[in-house]
PDB file of N, CA and C in Angstrom:
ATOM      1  N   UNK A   1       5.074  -2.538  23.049  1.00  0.00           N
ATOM      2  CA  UNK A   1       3.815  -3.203  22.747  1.00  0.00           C
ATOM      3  C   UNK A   1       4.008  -4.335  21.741  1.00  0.00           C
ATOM      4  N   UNK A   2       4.983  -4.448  20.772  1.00  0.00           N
ATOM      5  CA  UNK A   2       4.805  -5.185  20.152  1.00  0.00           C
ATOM      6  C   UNK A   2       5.559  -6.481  20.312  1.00  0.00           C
ATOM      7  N   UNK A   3       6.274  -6.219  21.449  1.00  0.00           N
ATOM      8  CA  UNK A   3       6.822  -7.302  21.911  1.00  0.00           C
ATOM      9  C   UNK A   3       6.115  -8.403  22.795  1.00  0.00           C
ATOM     10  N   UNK A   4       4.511  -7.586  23.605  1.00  0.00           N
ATOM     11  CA  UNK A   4       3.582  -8.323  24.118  1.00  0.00           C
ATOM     12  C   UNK A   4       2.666  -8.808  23.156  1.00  0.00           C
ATOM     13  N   UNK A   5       2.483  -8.470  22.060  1.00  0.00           N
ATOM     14  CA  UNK A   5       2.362  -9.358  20.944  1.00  0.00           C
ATOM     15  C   UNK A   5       2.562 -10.318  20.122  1.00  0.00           C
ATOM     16  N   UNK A   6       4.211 -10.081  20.320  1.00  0.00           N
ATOM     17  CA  UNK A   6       4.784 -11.545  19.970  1.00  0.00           C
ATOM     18  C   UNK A   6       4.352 -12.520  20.891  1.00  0.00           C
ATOM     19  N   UNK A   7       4.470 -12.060  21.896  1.00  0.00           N
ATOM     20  CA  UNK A   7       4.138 -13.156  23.102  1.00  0.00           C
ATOM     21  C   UNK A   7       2.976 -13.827  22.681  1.00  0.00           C
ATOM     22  N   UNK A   8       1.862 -13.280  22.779  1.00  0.00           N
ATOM     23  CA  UNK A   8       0.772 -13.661  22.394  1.00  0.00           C
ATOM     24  C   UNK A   8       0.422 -14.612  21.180  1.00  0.00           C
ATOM     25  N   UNK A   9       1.038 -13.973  19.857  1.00  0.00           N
ATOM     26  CA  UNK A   9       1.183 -14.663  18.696  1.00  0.00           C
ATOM     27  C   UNK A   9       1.458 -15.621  18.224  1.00  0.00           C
ATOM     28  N   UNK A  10       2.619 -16.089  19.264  1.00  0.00           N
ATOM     29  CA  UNK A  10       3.747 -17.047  18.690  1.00  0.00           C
ATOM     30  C   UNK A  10       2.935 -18.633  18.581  1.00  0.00           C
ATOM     31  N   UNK A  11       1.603 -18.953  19.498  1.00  0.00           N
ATOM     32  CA  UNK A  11       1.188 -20.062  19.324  1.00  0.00           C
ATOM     33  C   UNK A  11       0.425 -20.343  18.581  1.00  0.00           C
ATOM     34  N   UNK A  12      -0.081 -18.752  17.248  1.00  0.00           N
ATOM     35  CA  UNK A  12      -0.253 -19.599  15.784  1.00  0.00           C
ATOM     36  C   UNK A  12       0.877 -20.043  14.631  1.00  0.00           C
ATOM     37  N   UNK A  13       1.932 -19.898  15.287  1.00  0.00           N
ATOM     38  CA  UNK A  13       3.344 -20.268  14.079  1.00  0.00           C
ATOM     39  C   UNK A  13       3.973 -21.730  14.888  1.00  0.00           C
ATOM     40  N   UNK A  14       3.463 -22.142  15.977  1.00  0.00           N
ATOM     41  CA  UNK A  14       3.928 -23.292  16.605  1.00  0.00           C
ATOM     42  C   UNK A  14       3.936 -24.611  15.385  1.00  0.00           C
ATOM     43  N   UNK A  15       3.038 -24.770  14.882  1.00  0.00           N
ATOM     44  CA  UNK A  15       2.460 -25.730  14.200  1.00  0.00           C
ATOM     45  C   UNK A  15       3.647 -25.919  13.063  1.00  0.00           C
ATOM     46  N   UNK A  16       3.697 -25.119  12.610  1.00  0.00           N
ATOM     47  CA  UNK A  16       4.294 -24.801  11.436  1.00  0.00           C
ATOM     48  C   UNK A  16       5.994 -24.522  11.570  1.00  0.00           C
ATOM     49  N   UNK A  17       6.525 -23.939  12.694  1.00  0.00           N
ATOM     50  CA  UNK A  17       7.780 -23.954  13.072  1.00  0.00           C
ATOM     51  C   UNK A  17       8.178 -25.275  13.205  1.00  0.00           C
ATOM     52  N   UNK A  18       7.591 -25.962  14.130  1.00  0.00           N
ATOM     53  CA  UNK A  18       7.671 -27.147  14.693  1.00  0.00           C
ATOM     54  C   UNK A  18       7.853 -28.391  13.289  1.00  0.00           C
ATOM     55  N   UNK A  19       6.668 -28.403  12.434  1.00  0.00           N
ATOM     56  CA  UNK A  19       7.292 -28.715  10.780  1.00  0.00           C
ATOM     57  C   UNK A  19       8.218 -28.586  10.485  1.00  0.00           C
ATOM     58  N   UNK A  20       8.563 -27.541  10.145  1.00  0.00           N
ATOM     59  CA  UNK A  20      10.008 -26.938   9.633  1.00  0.00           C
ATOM     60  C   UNK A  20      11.201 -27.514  10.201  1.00  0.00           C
ATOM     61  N   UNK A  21      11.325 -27.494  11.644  1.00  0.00           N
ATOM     62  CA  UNK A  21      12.581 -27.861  12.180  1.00  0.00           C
ATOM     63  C   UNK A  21      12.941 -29.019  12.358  1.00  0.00           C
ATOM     64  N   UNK A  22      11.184 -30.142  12.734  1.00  0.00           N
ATOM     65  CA  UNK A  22      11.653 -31.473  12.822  1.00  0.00           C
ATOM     66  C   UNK A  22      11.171 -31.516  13.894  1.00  0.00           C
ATOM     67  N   UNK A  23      10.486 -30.754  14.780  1.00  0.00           N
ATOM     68  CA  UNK A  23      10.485 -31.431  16.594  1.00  0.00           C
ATOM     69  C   UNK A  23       9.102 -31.292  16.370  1.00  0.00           C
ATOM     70  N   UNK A  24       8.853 -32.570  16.368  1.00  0.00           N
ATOM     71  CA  UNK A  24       6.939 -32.266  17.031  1.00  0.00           C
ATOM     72  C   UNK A  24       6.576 -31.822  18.223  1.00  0.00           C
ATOM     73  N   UNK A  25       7.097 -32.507  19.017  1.00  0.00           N
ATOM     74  CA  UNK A  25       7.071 -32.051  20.555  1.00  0.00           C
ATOM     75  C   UNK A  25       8.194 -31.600  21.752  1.00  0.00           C
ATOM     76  N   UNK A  26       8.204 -30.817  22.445  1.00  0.00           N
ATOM     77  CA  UNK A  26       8.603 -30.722  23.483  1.00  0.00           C
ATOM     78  C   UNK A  26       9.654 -29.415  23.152  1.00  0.00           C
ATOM     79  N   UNK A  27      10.698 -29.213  24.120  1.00  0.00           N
ATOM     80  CA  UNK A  27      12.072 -27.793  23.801  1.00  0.00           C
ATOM     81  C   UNK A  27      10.538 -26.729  23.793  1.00  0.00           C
ATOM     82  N   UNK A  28       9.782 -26.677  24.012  1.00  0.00           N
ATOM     83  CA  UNK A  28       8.589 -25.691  24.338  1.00  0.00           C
ATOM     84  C   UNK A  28       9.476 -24.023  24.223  1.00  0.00           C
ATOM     85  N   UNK A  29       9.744 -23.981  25.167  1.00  0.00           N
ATOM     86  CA  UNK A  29      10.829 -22.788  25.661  1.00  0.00           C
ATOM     87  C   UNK A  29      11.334 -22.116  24.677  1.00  0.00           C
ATOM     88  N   UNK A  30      12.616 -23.197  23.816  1.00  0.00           N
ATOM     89  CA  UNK A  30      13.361 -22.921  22.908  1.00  0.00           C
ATOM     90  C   UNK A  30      12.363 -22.411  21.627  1.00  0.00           C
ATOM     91  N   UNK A  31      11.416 -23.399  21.181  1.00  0.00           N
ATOM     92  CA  UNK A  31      10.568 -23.116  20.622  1.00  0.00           C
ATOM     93  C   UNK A  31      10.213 -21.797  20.360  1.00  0.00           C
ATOM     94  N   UNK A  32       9.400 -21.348  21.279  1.00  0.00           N
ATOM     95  CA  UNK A  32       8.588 -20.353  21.528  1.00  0.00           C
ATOM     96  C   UNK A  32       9.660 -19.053  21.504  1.00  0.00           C
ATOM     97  N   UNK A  33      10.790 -18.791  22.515  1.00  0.00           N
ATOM     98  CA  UNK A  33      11.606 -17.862  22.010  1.00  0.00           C
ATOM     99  C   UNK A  33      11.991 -17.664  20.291  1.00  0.00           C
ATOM    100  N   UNK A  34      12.440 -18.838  19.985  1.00  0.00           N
ATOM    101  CA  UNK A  34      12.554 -18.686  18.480  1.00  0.00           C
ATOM    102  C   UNK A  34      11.574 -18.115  17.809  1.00  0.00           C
ATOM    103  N   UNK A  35      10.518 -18.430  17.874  1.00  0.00           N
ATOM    104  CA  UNK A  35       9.052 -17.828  16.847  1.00  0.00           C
ATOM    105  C   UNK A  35       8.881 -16.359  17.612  1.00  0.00           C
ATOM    106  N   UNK A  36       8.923 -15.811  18.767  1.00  0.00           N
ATOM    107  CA  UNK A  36       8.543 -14.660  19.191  1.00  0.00           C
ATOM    108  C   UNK A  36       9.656 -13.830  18.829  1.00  0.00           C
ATOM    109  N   UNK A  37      10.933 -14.050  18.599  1.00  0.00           N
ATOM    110  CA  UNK A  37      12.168 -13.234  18.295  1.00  0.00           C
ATOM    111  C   UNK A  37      12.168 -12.824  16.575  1.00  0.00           C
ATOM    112  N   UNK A  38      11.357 -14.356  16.302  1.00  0.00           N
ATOM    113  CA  UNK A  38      11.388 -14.126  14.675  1.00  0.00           C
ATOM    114  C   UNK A  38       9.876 -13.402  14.248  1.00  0.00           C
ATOM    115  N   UNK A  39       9.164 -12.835  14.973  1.00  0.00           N
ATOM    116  CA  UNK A  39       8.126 -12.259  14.554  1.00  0.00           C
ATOM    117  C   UNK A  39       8.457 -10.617  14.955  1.00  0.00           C
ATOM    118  N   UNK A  40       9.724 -10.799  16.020  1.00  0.00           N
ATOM    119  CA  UNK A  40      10.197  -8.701  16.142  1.00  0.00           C
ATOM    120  C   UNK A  40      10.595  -8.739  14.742  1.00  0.00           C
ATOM    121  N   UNK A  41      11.962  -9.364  14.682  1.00  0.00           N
ATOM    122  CA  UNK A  41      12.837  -9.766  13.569  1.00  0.00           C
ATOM    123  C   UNK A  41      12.099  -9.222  12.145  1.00  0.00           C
ATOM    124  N   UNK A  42      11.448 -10.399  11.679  1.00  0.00           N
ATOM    125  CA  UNK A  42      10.176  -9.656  10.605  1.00  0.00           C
ATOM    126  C   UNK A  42       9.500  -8.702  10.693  1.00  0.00           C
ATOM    127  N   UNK A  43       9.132  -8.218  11.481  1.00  0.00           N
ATOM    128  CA  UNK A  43       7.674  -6.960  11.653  1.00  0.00           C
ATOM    129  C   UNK A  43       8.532  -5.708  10.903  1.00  0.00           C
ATOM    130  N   UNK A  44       9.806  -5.614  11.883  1.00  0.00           N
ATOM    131  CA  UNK A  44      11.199  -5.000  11.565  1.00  0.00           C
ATOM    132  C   UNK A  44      11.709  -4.772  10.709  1.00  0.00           C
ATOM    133  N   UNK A  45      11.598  -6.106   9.666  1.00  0.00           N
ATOM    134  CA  UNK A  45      11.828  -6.035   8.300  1.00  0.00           C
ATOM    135  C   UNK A  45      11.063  -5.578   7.254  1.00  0.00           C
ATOM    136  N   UNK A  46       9.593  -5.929   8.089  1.00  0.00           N
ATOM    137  CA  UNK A  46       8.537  -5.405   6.592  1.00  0.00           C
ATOM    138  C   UNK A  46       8.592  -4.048   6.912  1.00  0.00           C
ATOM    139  N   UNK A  47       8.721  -3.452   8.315  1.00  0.00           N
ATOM    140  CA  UNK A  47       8.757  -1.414   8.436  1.00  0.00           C
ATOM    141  C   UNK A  47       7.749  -0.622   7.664  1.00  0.00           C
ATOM    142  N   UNK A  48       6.689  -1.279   7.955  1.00  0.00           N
ATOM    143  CA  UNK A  48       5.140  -0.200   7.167  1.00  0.00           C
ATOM    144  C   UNK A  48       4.930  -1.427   5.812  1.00  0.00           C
ATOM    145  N   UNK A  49       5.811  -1.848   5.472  1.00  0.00           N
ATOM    146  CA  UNK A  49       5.264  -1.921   3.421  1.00  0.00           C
ATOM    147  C   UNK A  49       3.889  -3.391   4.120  1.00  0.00           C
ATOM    148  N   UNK A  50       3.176  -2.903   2.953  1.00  0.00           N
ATOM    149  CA  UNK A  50       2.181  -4.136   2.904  1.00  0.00           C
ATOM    150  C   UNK A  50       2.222  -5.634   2.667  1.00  0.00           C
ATOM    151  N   UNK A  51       2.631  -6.531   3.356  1.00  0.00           N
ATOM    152  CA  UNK A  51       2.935  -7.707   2.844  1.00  0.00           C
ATOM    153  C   UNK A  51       1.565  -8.593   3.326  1.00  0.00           C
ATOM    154  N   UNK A  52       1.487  -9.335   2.379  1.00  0.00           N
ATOM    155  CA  UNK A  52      -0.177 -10.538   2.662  1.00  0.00           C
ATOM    156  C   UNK A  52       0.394 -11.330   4.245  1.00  0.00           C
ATOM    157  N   UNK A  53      -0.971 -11.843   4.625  1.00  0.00           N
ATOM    158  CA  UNK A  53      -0.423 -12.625   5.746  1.00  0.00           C
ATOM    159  C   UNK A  53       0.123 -14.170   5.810  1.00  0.00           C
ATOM    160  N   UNK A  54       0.606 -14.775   4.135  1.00  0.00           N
ATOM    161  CA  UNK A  54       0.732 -16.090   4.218  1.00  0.00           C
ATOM    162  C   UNK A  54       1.942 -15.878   4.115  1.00  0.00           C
ATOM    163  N   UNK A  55       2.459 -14.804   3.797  1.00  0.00           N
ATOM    164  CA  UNK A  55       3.841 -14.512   2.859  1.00  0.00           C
ATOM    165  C   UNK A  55       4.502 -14.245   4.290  1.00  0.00           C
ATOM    166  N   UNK A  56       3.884 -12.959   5.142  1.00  0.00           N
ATOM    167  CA  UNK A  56       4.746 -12.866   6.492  1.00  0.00           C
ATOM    168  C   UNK A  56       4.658 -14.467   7.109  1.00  0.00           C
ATOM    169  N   UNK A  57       3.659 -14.858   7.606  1.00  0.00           N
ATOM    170  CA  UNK A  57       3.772 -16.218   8.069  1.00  0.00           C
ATOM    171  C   UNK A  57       4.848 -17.069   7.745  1.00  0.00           C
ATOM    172  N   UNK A  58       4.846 -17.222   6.223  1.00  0.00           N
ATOM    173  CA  UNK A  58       5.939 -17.688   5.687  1.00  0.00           C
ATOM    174  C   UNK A  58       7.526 -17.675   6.144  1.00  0.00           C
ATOM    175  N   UNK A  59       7.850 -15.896   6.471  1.00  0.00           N
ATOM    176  CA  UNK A  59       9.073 -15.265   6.851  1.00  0.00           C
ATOM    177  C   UNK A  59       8.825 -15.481   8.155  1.00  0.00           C
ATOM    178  N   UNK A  60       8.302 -15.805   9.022  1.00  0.00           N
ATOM    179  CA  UNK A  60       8.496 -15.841  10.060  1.00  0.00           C
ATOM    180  C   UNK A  60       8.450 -17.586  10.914  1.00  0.00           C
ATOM    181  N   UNK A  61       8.080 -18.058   9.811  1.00  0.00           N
ATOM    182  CA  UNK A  61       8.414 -19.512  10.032  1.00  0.00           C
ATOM    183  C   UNK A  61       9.895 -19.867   9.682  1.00  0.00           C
ATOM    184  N   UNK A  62      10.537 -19.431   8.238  1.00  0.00           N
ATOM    185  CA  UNK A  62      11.658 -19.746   8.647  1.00  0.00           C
ATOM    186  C   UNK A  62      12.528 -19.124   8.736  1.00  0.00           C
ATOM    187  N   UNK A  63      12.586 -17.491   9.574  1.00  0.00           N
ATOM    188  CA  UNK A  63      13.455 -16.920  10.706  1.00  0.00           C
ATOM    189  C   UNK A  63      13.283 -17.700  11.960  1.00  0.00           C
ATOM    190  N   UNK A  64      11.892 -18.207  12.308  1.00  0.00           N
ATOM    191  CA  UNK A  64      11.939 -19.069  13.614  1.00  0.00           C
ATOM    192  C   UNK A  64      12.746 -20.126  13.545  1.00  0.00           C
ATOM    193  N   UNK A  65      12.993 -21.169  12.351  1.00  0.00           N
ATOM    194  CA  UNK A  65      13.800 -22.701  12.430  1.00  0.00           C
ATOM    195  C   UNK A  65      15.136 -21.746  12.294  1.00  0.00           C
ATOM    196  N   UNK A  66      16.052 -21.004  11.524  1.00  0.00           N
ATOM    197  CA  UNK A  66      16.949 -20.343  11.456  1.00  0.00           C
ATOM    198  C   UNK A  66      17.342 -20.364  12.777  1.00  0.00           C
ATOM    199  N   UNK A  67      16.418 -19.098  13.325  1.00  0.00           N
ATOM    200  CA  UNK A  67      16.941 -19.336  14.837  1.00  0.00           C
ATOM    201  C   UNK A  67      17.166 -20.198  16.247  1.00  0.00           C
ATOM    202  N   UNK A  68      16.508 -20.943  15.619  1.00  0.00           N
ATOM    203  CA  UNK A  68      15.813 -22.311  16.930  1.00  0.00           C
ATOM    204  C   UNK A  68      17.026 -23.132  16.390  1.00  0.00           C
ATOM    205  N   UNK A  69      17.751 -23.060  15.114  1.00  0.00           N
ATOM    206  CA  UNK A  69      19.106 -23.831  14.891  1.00  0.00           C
ATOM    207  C   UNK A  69      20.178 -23.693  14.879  1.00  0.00           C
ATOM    208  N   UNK A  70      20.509 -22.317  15.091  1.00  0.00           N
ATOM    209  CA  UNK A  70      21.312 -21.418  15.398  1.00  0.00           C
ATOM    210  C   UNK A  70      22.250 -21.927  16.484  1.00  0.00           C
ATOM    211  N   UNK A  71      21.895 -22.017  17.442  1.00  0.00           N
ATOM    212  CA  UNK A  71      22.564 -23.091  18.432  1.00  0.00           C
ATOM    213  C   UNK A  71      23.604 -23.959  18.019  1.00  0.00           C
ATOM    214  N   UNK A  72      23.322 -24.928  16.201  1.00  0.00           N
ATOM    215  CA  UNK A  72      24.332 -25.550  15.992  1.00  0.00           C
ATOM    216  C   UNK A  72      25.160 -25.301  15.324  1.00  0.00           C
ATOM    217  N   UNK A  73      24.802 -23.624  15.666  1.00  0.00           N
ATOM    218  CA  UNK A  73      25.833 -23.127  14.324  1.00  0.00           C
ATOM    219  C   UNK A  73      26.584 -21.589  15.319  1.00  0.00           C
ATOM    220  N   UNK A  74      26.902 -22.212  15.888  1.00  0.00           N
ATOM    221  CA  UNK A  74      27.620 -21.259  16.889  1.00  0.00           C
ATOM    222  C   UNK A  74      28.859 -20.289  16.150  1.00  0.00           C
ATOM    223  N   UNK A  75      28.855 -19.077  16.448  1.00  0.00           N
ATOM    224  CA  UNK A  75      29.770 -18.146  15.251  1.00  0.00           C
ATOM    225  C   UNK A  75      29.617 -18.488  14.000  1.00  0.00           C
ATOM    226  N   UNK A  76      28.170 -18.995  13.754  1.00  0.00           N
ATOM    227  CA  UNK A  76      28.582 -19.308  12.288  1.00  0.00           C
ATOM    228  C   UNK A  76      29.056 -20.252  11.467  1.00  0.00           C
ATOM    229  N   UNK A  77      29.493 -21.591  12.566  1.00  0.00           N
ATOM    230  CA  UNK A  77      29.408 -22.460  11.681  1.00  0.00           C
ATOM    231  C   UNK A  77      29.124 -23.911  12.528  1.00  0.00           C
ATOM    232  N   UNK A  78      28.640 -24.108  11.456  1.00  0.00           N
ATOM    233  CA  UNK A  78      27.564 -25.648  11.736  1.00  0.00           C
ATOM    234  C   UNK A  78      28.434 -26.914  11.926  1.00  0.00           C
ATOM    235  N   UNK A  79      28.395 -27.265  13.295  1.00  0.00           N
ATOM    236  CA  UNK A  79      28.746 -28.577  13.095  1.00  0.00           C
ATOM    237  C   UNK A  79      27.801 -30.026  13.391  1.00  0.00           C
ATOM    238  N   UNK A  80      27.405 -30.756  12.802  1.00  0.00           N
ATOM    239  CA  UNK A  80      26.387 -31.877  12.964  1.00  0.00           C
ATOM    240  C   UNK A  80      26.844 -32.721  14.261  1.00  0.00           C
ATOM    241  N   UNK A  81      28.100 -32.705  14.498  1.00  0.00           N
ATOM    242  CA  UNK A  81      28.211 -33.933  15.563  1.00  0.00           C
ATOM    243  C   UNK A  81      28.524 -35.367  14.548  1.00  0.00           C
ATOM    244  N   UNK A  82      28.457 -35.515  13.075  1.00  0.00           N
ATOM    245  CA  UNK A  82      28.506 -36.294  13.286  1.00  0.00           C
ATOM    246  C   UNK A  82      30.152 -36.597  12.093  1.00  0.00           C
ATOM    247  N   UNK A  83      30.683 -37.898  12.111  1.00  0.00           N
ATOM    248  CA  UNK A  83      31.836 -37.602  12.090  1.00  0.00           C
ATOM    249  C   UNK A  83      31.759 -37.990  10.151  1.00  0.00           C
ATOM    250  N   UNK A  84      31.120 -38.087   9.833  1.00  0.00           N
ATOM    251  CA  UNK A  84      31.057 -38.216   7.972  1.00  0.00           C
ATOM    252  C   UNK A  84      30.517 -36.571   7.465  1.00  0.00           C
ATOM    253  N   UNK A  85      30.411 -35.764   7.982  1.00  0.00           N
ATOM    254  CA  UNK A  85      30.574 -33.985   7.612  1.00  0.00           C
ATOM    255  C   UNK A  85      31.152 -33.200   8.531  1.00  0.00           C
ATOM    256  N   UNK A  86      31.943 -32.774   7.701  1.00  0.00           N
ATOM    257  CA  UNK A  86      32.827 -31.391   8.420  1.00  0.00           C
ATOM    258  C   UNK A  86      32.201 -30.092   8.285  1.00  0.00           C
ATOM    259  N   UNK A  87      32.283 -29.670   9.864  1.00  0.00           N
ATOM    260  CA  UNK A  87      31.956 -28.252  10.092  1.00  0.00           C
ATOM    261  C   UNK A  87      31.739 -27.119   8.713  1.00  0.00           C
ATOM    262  N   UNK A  88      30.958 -26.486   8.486  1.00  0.00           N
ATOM    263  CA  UNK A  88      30.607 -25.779   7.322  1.00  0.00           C
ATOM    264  C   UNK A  88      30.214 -24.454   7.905  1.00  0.00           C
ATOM    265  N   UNK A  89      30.073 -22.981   6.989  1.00  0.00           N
ATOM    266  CA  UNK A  89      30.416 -21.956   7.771  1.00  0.00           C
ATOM    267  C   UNK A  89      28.645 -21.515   6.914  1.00  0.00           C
ATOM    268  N   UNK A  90      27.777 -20.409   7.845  1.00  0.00           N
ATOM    269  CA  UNK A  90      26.470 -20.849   7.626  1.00  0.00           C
ATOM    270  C   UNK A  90      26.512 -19.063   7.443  1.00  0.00           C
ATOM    271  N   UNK A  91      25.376 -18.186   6.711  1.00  0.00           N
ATOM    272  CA  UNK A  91      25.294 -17.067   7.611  1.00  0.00           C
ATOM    273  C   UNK A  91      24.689 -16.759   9.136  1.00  0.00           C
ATOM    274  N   UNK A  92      24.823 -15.727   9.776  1.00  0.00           N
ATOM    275  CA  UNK A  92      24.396 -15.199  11.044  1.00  0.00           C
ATOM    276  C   UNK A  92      23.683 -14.686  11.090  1.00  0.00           C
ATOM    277  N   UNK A  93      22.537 -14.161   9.990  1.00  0.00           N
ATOM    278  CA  UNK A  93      22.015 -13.133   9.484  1.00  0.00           C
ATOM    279  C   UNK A  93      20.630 -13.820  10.282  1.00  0.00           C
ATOM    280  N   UNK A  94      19.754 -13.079  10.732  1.00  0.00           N
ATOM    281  CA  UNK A  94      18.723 -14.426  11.581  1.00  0.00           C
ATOM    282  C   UNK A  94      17.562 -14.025  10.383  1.00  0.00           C
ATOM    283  N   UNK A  95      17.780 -13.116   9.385  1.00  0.00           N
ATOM    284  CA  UNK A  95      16.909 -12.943   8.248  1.00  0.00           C
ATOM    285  C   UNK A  95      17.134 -13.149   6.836  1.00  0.00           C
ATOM    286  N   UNK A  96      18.699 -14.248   6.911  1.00  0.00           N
ATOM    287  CA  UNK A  96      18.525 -14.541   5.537  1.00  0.00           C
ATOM    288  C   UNK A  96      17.778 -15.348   4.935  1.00  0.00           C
ATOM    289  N   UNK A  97      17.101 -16.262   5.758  1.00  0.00           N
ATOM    290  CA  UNK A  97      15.994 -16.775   4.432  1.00  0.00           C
ATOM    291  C   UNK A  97      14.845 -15.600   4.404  1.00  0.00           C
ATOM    292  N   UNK A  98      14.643 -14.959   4.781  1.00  0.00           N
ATOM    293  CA  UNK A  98      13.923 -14.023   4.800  1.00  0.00           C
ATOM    294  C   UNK A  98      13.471 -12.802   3.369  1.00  0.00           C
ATOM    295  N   UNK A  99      15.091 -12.477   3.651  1.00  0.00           N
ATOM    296  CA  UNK A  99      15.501 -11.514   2.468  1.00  0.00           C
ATOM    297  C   UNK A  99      14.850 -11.679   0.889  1.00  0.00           C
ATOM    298  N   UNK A 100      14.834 -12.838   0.420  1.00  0.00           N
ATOM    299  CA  UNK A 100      14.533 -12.429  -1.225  1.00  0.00           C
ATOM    300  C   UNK A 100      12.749 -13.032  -0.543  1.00  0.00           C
ATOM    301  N   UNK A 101      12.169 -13.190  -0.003  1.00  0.00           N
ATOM    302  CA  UNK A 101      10.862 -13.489   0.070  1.00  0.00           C
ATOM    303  C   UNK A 101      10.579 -12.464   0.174  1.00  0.00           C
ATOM    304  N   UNK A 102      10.481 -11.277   1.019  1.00  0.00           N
ATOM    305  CA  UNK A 102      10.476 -10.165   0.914  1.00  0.00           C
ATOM    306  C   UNK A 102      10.293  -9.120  -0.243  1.00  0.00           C
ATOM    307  N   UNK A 103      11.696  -9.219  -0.939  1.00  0.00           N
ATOM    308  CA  UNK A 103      12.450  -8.460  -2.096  1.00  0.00           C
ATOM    309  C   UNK A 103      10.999  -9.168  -3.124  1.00  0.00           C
ATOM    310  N   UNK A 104      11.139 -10.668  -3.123  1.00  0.00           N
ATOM    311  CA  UNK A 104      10.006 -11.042  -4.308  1.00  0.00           C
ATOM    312  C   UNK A 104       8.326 -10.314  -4.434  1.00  0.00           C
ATOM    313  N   UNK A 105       7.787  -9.608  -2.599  1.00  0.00           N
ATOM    314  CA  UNK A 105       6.942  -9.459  -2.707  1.00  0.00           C
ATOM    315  C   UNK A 105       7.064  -7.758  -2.723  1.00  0.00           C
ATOM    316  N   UNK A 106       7.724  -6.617  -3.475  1.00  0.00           N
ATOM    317  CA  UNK A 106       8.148  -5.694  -3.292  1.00  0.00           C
ATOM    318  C   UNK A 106       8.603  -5.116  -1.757  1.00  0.00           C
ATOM    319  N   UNK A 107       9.363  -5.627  -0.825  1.00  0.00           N
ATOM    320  CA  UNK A 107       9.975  -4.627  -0.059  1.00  0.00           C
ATOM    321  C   UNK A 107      11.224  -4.706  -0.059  1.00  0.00           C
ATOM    322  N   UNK A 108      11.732  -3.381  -0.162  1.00  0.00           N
ATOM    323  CA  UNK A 108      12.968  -3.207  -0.922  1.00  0.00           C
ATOM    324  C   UNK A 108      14.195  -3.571   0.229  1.00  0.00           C
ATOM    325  N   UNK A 109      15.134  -4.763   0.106  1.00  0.00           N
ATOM    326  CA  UNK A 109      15.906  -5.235   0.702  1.00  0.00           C
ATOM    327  C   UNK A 109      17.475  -5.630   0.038  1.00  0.00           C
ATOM    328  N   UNK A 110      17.641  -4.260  -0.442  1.00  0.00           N
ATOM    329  CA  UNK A 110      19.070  -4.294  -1.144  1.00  0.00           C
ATOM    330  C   UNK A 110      20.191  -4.261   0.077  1.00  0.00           C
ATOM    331  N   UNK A 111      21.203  -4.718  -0.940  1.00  0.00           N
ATOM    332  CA  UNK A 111      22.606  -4.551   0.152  1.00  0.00           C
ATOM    333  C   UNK A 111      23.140  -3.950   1.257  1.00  0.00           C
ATOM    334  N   UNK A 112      22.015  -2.654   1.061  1.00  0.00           N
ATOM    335  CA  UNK A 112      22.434  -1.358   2.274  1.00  0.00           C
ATOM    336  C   UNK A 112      21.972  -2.123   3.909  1.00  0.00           C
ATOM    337  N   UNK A 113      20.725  -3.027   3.428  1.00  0.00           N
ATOM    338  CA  UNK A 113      19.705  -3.380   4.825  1.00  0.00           C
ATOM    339  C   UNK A 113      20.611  -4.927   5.441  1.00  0.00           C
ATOM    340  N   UNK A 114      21.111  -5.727   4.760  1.00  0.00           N
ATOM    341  CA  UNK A 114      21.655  -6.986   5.216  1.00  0.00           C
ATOM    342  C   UNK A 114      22.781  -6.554   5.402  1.00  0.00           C
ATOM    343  N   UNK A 115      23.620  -6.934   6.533  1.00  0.00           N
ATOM    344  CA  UNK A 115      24.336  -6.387   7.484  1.00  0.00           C
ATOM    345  C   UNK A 115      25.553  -7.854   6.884  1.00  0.00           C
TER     346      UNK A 115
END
């Protein structure tokens, strides 16, 4: 069920993903997987505790650009394409910006939970 929810959901975080990453328009697809993966992703993470809804919004906007960029960071490390920066090694974690937003609003996300 809560995966037909994401479905549903994902086109109030469009606005705001779409900010974040830089694409106003179009990659629809890509888009939309990203924000519905990053709203299991989070739900997952908060596991019952009470978090406000600007704060999840928040985490789930940028687990969505995380993941929607992920692509250029294949195993982990980022390469731009372009030839004035060298490849740099990123985490994989599709919830590390996630983590201390969380931790800041009490849910407990010590070392045991980040993989």
């Amino acid at each position: 069920m809560k995966g037909v929810t994401a479905l549903m959901d994902w086109k109030k975080y469009e606005a705001s993903v779409r900010d974040e990453i830089g694409v106003p328009a179009g990659d629809a697809d890509r888009v939309q997987r990203a924000i519905t993966s990053a709203i299991s992703y989070v739900d997952s993470a908060i596991d019952g505790h009470t978090v406000d809804d600007t704060v999840r919004a928040d985490c789930i906007t940028s687990c969505a650009a995380d993941l929607y960029n992920s692509r250029d960071a294949r195993l982990g490390v980022m390469d731009v394409g372009d030839g004035t920066v060298e490849p740099y090694r990123i985490s994989t974690d599709p919830l590390r910006s996630v983590w201390p937003k969380l931790n800041a609003v009490g849910v407990p996300t010590g070392g045991l939970v980040i993989a």
